[in-house]
PDB file of N, CA and C in Angstrom:
ATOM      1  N   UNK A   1       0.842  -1.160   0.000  1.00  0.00           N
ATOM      2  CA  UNK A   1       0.000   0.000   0.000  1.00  0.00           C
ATOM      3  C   UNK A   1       0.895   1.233   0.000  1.00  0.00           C
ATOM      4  N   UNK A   2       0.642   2.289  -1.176  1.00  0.00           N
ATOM      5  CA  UNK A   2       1.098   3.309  -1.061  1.00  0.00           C
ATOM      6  C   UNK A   2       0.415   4.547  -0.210  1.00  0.00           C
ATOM      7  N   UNK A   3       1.342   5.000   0.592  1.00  0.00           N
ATOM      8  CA  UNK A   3       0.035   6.314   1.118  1.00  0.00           C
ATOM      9  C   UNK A   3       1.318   7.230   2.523  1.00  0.00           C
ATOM     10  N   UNK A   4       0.384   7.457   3.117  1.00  0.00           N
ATOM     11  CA  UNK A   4       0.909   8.257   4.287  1.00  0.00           C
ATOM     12  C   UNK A   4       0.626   7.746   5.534  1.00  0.00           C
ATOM     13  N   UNK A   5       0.860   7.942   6.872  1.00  0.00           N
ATOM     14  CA  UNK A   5       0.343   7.766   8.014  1.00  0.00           C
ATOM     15  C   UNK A   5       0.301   9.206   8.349  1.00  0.00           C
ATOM     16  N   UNK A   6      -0.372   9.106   9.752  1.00  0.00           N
ATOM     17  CA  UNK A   6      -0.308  10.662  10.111  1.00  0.00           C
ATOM     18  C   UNK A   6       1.098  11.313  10.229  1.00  0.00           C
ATOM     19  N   UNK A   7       2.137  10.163  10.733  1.00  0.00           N
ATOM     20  CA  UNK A   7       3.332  10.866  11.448  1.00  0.00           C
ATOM     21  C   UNK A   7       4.320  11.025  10.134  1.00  0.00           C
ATOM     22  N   UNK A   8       3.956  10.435   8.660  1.00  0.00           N
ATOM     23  CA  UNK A   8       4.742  10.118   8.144  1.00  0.00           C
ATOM     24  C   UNK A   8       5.292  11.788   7.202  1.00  0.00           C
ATOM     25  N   UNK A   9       6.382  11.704   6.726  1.00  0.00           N
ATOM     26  CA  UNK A   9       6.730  13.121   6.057  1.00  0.00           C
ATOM     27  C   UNK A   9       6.773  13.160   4.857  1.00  0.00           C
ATOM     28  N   UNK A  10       6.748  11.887   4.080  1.00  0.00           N
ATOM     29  CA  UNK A  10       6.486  12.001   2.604  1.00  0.00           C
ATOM     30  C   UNK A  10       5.462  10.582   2.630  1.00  0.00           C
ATOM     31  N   UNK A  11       5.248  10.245   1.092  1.00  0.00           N
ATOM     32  CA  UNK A  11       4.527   8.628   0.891  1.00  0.00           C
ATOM     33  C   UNK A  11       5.387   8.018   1.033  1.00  0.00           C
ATOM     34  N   UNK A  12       5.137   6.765   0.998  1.00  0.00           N
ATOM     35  CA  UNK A  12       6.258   5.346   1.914  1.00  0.00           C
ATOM     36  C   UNK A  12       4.961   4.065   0.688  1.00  0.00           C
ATOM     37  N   UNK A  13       5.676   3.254   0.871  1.00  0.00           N
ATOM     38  CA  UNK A  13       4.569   1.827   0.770  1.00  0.00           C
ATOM     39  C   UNK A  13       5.017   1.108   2.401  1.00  0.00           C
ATOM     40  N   UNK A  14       4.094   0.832   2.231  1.00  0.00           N
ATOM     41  CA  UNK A  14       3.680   0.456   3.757  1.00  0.00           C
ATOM     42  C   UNK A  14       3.155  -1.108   3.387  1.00  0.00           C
ATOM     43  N   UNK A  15       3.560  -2.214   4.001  1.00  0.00           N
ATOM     44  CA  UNK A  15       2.725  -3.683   3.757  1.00  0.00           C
ATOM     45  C   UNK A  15       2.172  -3.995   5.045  1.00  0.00           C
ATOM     46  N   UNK A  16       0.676  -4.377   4.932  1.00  0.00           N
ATOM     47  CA  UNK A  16      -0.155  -5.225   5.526  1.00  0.00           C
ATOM     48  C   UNK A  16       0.401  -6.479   5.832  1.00  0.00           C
ATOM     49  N   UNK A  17       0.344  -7.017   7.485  1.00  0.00           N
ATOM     50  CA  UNK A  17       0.926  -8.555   7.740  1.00  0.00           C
ATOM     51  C   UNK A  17       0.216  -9.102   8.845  1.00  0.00           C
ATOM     52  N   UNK A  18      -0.260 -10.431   8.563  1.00  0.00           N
ATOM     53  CA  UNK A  18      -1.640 -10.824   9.153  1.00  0.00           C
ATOM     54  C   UNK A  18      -1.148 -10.213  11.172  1.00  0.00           C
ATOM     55  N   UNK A  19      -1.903  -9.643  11.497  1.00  0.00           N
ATOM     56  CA  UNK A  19      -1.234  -9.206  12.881  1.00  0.00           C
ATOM     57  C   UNK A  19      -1.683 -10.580  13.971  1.00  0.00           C
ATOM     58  N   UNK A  20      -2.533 -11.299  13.958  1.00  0.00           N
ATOM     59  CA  UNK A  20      -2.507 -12.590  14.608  1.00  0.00           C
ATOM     60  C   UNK A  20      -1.489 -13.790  14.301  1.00  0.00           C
ATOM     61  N   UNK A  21      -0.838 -14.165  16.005  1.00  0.00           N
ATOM     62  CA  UNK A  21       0.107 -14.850  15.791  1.00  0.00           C
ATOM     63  C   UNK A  21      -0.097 -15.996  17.010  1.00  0.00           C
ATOM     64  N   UNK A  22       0.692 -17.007  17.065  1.00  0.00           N
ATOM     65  CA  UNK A  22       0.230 -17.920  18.235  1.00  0.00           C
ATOM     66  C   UNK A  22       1.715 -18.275  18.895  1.00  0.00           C
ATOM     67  N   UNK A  23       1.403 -18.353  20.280  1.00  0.00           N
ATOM     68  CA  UNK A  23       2.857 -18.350  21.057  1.00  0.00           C
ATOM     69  C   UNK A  23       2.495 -19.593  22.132  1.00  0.00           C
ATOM     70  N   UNK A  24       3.120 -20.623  21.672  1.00  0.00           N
ATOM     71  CA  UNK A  24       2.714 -21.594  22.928  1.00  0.00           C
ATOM     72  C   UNK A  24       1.902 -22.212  22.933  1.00  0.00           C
ATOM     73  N   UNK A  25       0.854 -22.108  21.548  1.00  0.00           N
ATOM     74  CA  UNK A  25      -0.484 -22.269  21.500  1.00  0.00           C
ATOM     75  C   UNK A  25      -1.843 -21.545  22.065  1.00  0.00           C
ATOM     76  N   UNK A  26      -1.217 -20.265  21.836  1.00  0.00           N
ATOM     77  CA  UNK A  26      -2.060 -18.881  22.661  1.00  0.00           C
ATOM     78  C   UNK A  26      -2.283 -18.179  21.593  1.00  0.00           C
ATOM     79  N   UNK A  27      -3.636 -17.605  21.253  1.00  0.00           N
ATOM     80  CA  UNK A  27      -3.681 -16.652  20.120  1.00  0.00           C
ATOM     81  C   UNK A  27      -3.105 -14.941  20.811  1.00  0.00           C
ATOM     82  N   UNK A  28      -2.457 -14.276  20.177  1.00  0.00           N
ATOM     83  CA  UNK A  28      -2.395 -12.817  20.317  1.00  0.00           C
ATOM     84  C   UNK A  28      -2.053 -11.758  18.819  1.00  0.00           C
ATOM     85  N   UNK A  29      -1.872 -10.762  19.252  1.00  0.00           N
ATOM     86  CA  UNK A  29      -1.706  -9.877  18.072  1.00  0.00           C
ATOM     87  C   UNK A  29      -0.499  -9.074  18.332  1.00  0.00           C
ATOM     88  N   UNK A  30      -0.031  -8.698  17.358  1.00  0.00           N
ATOM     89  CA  UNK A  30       0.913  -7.985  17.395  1.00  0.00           C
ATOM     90  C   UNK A  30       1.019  -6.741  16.851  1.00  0.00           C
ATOM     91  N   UNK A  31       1.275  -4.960  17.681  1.00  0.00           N
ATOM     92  CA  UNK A  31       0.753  -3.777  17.308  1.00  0.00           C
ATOM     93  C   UNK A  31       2.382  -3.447  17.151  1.00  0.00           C
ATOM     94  N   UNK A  32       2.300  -2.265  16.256  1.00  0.00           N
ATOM     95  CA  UNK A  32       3.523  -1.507  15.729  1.00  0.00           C
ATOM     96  C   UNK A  32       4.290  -1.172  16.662  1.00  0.00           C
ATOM     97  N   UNK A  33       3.840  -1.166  17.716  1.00  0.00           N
ATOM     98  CA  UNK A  33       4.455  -0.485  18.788  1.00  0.00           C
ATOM     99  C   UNK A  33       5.515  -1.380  19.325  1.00  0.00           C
ATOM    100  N   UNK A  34       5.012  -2.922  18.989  1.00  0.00           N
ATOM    101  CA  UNK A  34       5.774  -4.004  19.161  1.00  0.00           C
ATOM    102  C   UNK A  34       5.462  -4.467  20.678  1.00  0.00           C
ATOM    103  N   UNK A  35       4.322  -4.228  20.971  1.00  0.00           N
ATOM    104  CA  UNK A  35       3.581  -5.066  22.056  1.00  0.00           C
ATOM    105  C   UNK A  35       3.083  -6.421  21.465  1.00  0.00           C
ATOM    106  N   UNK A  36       2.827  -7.068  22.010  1.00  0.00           N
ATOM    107  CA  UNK A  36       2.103  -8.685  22.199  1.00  0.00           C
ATOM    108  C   UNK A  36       0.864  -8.008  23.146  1.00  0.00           C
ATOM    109  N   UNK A  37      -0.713  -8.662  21.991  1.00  0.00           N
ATOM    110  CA  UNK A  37      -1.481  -8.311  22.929  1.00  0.00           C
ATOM    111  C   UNK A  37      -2.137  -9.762  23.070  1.00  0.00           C
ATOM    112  N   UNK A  38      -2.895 -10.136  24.192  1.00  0.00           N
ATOM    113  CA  UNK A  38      -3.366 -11.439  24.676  1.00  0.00           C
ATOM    114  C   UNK A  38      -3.053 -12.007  25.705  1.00  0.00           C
ATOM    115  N   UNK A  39      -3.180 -13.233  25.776  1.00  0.00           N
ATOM    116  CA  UNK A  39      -3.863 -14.131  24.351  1.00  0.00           C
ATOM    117  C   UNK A  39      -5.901 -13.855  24.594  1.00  0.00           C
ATOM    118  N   UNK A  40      -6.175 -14.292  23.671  1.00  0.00           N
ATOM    119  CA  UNK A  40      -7.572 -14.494  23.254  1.00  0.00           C
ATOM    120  C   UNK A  40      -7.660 -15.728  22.838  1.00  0.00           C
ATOM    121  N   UNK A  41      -9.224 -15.920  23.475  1.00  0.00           N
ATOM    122  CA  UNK A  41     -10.041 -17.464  23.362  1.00  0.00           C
ATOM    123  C   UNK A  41     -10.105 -17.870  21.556  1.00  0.00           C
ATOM    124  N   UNK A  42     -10.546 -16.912  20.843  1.00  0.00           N
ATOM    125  CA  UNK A  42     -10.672 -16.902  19.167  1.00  0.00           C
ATOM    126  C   UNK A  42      -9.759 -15.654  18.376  1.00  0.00           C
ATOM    127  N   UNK A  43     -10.327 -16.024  17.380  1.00  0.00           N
ATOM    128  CA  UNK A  43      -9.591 -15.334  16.288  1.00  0.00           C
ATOM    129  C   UNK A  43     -10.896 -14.165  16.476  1.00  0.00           C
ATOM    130  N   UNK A  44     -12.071 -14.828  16.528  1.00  0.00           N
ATOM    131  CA  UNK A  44     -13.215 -13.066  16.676  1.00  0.00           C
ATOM    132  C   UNK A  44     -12.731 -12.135  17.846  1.00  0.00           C
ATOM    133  N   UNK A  45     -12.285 -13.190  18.812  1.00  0.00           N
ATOM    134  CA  UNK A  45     -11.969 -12.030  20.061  1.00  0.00           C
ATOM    135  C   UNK A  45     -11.290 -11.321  19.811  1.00  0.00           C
ATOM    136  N   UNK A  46     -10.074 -11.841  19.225  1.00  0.00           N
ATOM    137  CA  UNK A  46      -8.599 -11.248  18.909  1.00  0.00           C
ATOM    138  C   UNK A  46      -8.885 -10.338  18.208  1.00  0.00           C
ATOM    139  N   UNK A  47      -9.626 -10.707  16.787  1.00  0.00           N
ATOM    140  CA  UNK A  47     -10.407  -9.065  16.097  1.00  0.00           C
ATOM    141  C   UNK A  47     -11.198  -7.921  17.020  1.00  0.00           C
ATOM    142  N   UNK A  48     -11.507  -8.553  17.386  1.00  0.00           N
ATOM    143  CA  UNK A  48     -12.527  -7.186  18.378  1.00  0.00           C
ATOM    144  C   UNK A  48     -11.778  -6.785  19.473  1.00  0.00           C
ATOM    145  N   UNK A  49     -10.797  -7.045  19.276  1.00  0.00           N
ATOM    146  CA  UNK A  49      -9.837  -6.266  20.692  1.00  0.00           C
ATOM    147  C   UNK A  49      -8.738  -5.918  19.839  1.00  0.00           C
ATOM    148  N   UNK A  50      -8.108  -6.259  18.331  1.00  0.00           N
ATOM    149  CA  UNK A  50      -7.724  -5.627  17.975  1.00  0.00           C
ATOM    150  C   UNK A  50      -8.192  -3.747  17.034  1.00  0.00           C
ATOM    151  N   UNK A  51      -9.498  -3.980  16.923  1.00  0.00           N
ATOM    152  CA  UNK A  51     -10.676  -3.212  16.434  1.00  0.00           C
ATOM    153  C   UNK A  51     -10.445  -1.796  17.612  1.00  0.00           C
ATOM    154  N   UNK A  52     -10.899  -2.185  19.247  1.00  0.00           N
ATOM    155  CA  UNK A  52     -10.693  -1.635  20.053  1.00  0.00           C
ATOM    156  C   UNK A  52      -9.447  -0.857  20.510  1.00  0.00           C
ATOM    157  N   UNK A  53      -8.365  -1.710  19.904  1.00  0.00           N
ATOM    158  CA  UNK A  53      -6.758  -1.177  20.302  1.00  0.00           C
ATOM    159  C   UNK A  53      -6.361   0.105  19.689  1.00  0.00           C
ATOM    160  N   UNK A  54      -7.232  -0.137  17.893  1.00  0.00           N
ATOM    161  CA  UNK A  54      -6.818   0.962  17.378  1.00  0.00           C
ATOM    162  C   UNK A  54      -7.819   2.140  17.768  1.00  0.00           C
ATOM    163  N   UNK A  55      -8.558   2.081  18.369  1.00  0.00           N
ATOM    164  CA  UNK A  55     -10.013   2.773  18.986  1.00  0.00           C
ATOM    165  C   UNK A  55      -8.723   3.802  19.813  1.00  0.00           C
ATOM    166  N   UNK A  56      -8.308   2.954  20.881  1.00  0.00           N
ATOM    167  CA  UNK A  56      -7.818   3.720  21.478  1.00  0.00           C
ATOM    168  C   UNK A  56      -6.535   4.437  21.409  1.00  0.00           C
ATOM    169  N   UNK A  57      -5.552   3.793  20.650  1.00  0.00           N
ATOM    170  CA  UNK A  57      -4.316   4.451  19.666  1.00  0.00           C
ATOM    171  C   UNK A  57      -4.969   5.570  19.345  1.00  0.00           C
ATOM    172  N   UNK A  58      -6.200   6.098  18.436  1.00  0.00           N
ATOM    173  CA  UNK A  58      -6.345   6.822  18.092  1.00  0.00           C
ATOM    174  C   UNK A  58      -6.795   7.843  18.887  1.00  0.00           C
ATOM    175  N   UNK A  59      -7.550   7.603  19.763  1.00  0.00           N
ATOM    176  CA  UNK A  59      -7.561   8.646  20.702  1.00  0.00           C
ATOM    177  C   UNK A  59      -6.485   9.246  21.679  1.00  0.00           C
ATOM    178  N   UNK A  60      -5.741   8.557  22.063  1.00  0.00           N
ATOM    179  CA  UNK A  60      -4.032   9.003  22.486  1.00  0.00           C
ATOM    180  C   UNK A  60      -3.321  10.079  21.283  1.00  0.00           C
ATOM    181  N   UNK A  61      -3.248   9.176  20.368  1.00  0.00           N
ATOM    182  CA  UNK A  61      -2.801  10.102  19.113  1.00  0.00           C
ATOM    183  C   UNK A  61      -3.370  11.560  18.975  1.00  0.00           C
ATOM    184  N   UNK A  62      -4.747  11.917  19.285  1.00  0.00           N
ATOM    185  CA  UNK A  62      -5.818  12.763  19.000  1.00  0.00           C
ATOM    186  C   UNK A  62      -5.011  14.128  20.368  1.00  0.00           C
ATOM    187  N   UNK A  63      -5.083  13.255  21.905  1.00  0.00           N
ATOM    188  CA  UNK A  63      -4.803  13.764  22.402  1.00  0.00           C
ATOM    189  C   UNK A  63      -3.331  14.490  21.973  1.00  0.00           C
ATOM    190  N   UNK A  64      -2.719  13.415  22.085  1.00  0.00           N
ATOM    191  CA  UNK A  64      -1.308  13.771  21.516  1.00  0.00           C
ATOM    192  C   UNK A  64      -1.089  15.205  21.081  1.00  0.00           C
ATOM    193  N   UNK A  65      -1.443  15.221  19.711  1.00  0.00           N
ATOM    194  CA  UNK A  65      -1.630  16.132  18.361  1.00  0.00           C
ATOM    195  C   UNK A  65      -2.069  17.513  18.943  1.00  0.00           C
ATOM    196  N   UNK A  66      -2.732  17.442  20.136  1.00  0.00           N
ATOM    197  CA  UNK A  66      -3.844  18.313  20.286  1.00  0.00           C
ATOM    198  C   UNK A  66      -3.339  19.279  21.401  1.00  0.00           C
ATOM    199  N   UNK A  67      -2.445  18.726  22.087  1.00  0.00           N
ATOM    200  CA  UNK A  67      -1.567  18.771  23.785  1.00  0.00           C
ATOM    201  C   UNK A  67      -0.837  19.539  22.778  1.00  0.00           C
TER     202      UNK A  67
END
């Protein structure tokens, strides 16, 4: 994907990589930040808490920007 992020200073390509991973036999996800989040019971949970993560990234960010 070609494009920007907010922080970024010119276009970049940027690649998509499945962010669910399994450790031990534990589902979790993995955010840019390079946290491990989990584990989760499913792959739906793991979506909906990864859904939520960026919920709240973005509102930090918001603050961030705004401070």
């Amino acid at each position: 994907m070609y494009g920007m992020r907010a922080h970024d200073t010119a276009p970049a390509t940027h690649f998509r990589s499945d962010r669910l991973c399994r450790v031990n036999g534990e589902l979790f996800f993995c955010t840019r930040e390079n946290t491990l989040e989990g584990p989760f019971d499913s792959a739906e949970k793991a979506e909906q808490e990864i859904q939520a993560y960026i919920a709240r990234m973005q509102v930090v960010d918001s603050n961030w920007s705004s401070g």
